[in-house]
C-alpha atoms as a PDB file:
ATOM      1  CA  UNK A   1      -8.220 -14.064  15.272  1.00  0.00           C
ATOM      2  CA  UNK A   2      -6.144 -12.146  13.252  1.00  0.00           C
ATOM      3  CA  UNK A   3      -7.902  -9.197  11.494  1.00  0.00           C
ATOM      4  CA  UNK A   4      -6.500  -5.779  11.114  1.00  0.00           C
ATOM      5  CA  UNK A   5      -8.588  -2.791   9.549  1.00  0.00           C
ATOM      6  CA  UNK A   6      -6.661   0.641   8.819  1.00  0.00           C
ATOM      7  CA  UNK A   7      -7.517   4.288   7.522  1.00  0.00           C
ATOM      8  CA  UNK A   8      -4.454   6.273   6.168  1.00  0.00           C
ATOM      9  CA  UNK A   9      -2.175   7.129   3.797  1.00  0.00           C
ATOM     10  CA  UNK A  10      -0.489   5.851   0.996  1.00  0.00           C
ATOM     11  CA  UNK A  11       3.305   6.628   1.324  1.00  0.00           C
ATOM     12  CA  UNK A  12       5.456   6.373  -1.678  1.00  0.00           C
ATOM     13  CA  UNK A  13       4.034   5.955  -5.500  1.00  0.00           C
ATOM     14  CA  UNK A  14       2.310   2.868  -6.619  1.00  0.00           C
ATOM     15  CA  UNK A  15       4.153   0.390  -8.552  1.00  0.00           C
ATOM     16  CA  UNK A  16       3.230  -2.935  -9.929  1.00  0.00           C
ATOM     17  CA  UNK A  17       5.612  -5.785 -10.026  1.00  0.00           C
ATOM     18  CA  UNK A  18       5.399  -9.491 -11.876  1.00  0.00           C
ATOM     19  CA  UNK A  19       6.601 -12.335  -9.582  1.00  0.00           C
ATOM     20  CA  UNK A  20       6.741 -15.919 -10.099  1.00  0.00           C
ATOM     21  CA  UNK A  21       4.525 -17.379 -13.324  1.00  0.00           C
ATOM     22  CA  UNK A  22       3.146 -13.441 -13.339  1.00  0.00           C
ATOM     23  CA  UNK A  23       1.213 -12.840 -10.284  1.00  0.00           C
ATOM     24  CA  UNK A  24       0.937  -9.550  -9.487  1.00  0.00           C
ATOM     25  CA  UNK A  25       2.023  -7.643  -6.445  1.00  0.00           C
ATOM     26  CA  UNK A  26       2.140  -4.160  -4.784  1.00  0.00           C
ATOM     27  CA  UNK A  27       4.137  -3.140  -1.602  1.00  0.00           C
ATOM     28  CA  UNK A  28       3.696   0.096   0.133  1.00  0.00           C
ATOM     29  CA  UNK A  29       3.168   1.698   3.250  1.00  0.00           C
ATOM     30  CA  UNK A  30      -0.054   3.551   4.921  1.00  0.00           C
ATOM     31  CA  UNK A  31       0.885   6.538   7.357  1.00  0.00           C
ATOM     32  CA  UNK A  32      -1.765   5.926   9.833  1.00  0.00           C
ATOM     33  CA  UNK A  33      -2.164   8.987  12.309  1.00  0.00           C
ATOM     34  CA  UNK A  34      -2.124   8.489  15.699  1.00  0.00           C
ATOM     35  CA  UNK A  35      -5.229   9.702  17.724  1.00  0.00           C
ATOM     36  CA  UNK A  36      -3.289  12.098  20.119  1.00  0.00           C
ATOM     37  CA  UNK A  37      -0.573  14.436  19.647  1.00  0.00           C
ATOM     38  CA  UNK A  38       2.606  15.069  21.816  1.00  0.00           C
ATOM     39  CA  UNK A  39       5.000  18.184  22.710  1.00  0.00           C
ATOM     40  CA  UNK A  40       6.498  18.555  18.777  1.00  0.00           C
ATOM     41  CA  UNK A  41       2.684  17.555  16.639  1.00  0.00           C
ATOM     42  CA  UNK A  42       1.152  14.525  16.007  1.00  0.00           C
ATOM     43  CA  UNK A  43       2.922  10.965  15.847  1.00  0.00           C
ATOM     44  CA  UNK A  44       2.416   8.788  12.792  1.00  0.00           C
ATOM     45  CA  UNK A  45       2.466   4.824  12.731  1.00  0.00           C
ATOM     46  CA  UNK A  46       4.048   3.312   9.263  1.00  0.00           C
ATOM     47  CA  UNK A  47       2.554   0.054   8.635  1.00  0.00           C
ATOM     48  CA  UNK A  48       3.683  -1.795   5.828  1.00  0.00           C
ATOM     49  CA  UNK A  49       1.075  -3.576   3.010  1.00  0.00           C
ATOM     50  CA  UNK A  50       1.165  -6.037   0.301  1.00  0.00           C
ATOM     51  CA  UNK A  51      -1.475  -6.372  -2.294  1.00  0.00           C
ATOM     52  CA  UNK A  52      -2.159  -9.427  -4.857  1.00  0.00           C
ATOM     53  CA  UNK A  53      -3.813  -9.889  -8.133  1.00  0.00           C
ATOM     54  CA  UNK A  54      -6.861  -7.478  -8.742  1.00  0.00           C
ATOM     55  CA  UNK A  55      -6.243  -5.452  -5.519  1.00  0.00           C
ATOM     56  CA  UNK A  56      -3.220  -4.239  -6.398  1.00  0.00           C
ATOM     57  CA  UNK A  57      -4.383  -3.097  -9.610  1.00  0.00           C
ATOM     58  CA  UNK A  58      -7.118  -1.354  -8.072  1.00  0.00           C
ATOM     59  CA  UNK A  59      -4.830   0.264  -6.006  1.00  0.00           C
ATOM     60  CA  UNK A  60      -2.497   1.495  -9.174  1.00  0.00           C
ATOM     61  CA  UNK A  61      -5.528   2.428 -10.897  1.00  0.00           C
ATOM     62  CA  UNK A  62      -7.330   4.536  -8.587  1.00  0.00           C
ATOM     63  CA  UNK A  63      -4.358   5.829  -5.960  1.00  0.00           C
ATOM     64  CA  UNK A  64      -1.555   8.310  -5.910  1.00  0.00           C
ATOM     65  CA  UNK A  65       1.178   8.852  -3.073  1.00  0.00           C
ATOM     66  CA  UNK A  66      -1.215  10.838  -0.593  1.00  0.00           C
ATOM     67  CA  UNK A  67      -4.162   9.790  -1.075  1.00  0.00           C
ATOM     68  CA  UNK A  68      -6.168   8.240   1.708  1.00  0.00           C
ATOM     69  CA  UNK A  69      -7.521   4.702   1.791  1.00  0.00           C
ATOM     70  CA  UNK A  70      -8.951   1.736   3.933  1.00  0.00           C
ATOM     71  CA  UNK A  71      -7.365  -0.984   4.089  1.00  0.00           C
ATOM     72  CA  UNK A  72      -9.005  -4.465   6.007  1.00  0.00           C
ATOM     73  CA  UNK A  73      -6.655  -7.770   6.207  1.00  0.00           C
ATOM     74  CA  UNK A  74      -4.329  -9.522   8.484  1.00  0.00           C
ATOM     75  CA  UNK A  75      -0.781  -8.868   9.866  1.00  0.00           C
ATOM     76  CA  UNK A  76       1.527 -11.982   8.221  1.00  0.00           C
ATOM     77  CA  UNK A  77       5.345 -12.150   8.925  1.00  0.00           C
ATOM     78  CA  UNK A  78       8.015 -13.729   6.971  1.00  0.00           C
ATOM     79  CA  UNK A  79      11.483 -13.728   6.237  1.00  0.00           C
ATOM     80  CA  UNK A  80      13.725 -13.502   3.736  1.00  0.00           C
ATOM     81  CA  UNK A  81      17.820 -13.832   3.059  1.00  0.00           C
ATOM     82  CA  UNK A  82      19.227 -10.480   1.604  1.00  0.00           C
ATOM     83  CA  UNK A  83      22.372  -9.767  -0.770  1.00  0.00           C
ATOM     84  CA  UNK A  84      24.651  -9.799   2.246  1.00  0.00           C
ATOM     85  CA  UNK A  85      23.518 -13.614   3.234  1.00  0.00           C
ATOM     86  CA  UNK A  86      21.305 -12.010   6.508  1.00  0.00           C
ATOM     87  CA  UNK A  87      17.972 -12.937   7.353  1.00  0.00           C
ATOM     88  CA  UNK A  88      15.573  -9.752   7.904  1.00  0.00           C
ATOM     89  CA  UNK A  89      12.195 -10.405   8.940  1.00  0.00           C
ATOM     90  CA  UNK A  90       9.519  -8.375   7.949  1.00  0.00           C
ATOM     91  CA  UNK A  91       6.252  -7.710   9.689  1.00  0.00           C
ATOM     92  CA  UNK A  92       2.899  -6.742   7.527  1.00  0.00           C
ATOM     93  CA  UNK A  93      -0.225  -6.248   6.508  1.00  0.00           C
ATOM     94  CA  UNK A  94      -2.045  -8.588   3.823  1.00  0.00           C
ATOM     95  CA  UNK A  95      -4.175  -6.888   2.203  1.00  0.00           C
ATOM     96  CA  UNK A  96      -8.066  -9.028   1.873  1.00  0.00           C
ATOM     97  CA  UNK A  97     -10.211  -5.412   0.812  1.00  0.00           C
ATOM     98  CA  UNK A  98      -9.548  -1.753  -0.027  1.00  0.00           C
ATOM     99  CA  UNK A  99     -11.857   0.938   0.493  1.00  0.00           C
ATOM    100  CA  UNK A 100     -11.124   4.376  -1.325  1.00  0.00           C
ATOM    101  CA  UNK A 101     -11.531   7.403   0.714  1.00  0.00           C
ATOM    102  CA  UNK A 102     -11.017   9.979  -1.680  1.00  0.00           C
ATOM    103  CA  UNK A 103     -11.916  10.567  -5.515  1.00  0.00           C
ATOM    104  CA  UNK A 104      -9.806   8.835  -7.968  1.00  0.00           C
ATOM    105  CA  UNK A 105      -7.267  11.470  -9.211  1.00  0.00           C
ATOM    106  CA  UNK A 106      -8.189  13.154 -12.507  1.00  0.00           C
ATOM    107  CA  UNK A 107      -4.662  14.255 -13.475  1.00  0.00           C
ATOM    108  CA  UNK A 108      -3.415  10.988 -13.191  1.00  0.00           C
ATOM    109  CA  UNK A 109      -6.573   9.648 -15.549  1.00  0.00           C
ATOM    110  CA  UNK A 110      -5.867  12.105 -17.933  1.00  0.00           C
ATOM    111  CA  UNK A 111      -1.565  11.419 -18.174  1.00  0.00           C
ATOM    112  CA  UNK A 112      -2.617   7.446 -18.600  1.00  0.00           C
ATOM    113  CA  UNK A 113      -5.200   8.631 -21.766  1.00  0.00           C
ATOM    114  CA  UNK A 114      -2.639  10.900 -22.993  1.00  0.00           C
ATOM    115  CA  UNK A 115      -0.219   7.875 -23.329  1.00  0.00           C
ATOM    116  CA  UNK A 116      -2.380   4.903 -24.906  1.00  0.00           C
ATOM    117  CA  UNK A 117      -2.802   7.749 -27.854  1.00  0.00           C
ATOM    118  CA  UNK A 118       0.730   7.939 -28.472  1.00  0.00           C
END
């Protein structure tokens, strides 16, 4: 079984990109909170997501770097060759459902109306 479900938050802003024949795709990170603290504060675990199609424009639409989410999948690996001809591996989460944790930011809303006008 391979099912992963998460609760933290999102770590850099959230960008769109086209791939392929124009799928869509979002990849990001959650800062997930550990549940005890140490010496110096409280440790965080960095788990990096991808997000297809309509879940990834929910995502754009409705969070900003910070905001909190739920996130349920499964943990996929793959690997790729970089610039430099070297294989790097990559570890993550694939995204299946996102639940939103926190209102959708107003600010943001308001930027997006601001430009279809002009």
């Amino acid at each position: 079984m391979n099912r992963l479900t998460v609760v933290g938050r999102i770590v850099r802003d959230v960008e769109l990109r086209e791939v392929g024949d124009g799928k869509i795709v979002m990849n990001n990170t959650l800062a997930i909170p550990r549940t005890y603290k140490v010496d110096h504060g409280q440790e965080t675990d960095f788990i990096n997501f991808v997000a297809w199609g309509k879940r990834a424009e929910l995502i754009e639409e409705y969070c900003d770097k910070g905001n909190l989410v739920g996130l349920d999948g499964k943990i996929q690996s793959r690997n790729y060759e970089n610039d430099k001809g070297q294989t790097v591996y990559v570890v993550e989460m694939l995204v299946d459902s996102v639940h939103f944790l926190q209102p959708r930011n107003s600010t943001r809303r308001r930027n997006r109306q601001k430009q279809a006008k002009n």
